[in-house]
Protein backbone atom coordinates (compact mmCIF):
# COMPACT_ATOMS: atom_id res chain seq x y z
CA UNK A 1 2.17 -23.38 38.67
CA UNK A 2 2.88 -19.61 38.57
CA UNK A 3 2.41 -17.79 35.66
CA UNK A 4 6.70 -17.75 34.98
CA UNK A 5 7.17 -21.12 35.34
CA UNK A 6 4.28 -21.55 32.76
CA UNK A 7 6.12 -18.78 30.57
CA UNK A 8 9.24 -20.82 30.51
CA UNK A 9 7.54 -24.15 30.05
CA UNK A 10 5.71 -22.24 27.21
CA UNK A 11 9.47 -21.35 25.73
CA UNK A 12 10.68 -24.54 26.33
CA UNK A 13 8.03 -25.87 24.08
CA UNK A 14 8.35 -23.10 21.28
CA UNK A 15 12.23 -23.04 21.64
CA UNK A 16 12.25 -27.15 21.06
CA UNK A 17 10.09 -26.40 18.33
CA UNK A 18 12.42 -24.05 16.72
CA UNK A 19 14.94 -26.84 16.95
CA UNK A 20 12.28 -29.14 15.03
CA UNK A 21 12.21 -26.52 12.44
CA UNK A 22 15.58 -26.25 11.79
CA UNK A 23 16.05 -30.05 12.01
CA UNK A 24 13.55 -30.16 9.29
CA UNK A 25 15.31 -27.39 7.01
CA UNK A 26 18.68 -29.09 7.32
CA UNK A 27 16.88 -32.50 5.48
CA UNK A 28 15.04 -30.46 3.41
CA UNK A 29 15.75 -26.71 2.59
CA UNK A 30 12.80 -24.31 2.55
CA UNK A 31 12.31 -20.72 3.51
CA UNK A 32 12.27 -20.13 7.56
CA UNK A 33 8.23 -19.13 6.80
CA UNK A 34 7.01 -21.85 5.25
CA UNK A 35 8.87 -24.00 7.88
CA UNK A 36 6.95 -22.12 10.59
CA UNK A 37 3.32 -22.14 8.90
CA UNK A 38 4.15 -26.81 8.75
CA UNK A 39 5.27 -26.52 12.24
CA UNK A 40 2.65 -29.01 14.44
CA UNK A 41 3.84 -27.37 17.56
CA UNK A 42 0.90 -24.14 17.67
CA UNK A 43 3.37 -22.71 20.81
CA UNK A 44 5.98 -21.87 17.70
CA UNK A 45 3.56 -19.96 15.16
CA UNK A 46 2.23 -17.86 18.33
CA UNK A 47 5.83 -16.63 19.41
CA UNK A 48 7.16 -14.31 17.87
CA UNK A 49 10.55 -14.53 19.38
CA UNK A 50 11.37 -18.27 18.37
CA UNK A 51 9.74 -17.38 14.50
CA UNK A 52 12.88 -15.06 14.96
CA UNK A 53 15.19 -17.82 16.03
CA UNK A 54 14.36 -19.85 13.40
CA UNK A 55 14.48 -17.08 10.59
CA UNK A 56 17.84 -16.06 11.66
CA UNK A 57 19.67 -19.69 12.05
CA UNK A 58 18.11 -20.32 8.32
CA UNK A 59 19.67 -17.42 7.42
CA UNK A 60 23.12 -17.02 9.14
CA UNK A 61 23.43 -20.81 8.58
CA UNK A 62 26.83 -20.66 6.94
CA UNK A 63 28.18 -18.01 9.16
CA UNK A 64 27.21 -20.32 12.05
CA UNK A 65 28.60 -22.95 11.17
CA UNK A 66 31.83 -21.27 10.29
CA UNK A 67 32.00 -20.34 14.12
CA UNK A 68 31.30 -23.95 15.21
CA UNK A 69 33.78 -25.44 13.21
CA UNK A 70 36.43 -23.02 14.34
CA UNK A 71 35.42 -24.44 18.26
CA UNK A 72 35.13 -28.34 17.24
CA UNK A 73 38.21 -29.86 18.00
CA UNK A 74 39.23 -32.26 15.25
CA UNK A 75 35.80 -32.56 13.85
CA UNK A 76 33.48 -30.37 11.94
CA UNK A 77 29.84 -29.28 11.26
CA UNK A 78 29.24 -31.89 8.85
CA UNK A 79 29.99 -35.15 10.93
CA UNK A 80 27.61 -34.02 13.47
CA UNK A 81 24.07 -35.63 13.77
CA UNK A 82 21.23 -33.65 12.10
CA UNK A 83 19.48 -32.70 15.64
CA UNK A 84 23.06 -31.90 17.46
CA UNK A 85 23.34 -29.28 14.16
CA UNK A 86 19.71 -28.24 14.68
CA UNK A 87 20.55 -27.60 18.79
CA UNK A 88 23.88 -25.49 17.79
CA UNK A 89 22.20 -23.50 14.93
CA UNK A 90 19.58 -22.22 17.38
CA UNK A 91 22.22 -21.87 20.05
CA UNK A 92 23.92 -19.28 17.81
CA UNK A 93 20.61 -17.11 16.39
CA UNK A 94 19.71 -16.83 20.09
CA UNK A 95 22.91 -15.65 21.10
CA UNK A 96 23.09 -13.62 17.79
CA UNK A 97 19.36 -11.81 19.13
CA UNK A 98 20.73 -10.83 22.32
CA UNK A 99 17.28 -11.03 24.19
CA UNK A 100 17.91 -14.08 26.34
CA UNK A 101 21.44 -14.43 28.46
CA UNK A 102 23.87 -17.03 27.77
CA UNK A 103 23.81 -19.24 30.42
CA UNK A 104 19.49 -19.79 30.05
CA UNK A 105 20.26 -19.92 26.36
CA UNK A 106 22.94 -22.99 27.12
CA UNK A 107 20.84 -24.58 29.46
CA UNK A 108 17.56 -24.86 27.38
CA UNK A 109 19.51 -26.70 24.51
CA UNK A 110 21.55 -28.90 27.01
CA UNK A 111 18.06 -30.09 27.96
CA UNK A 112 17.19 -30.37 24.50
CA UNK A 113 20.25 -32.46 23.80
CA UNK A 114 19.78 -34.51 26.33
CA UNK A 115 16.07 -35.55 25.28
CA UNK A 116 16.40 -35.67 21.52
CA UNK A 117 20.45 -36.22 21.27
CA UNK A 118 23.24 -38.65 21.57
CA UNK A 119 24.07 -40.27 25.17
CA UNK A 120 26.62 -37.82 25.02
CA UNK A 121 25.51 -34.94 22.87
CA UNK A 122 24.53 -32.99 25.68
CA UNK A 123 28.22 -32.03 26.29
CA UNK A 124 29.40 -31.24 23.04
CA UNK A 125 26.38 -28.73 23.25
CA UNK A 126 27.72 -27.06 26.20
CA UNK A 127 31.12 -27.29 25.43
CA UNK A 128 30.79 -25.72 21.90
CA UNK A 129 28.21 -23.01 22.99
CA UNK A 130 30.02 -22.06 26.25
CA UNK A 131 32.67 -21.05 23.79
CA UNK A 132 31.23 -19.41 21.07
């Protein structure tokens, strides 16, 4: 394996981690920090760049959402399933950091979808962040 292809599996990791963590803060609120310092995934508390990712989707939350429901098509935020919420929230703070480009950005959480989603959920991921 060369040393970027263990980078990105390394991301992969700490970016479904991130997801995890923001999963976890939509069932039960907490600040981004102590989220992070729970987190079982080590790859998370050693990258600095998804600690970011999960600070900033706790924070913009509502402002994220606001944008999502403006793309879902007779549906909203709420009637999504926790994880799908989680995916889309991290979707948006990544896009909000401007360090990663879009298309990597949509692909990692289409993956992510697909292993922790809906049958489906996969494309309502890439549909909603393609827009946004």
């Amino acid at each position: 394996m060369t040393i970027q292809n263990e980078k990105e599996l390394n991301r992969h990791v700490s970016r479904t981690a991130a997801v995890i963590c923001v999963y976890q803060y939509l069932i039960w609120p907490r600040d981004a920090e102590i989220l992070l310092e729970d987190a079982e995934e080590a790859d998370i508390r050693s990258d600095e760049y998804m600690g970011r990712v999960v600070d900033t989707a706790v924070r913009e939350k509502d402002r994220y959402i606001g944008y999502i429901n403006q793309v879902l098509e007779h549906w909203s935020f709420d009637r999504l399933g926790i994880i799908e919420q989680a995916i889309l929230l991290c979707g948006c703070a990544e896009f909000d950091l401007k360090t990663v480009e879009a298309p990597v950005i949509i692909d990692e959480y289409i993956r992510i979808a697909r292993k922790y989603g809906d049958k489906d959920s996969h494309k309502l991921i890439n549909g909603v962040l393609d827009r946004i």
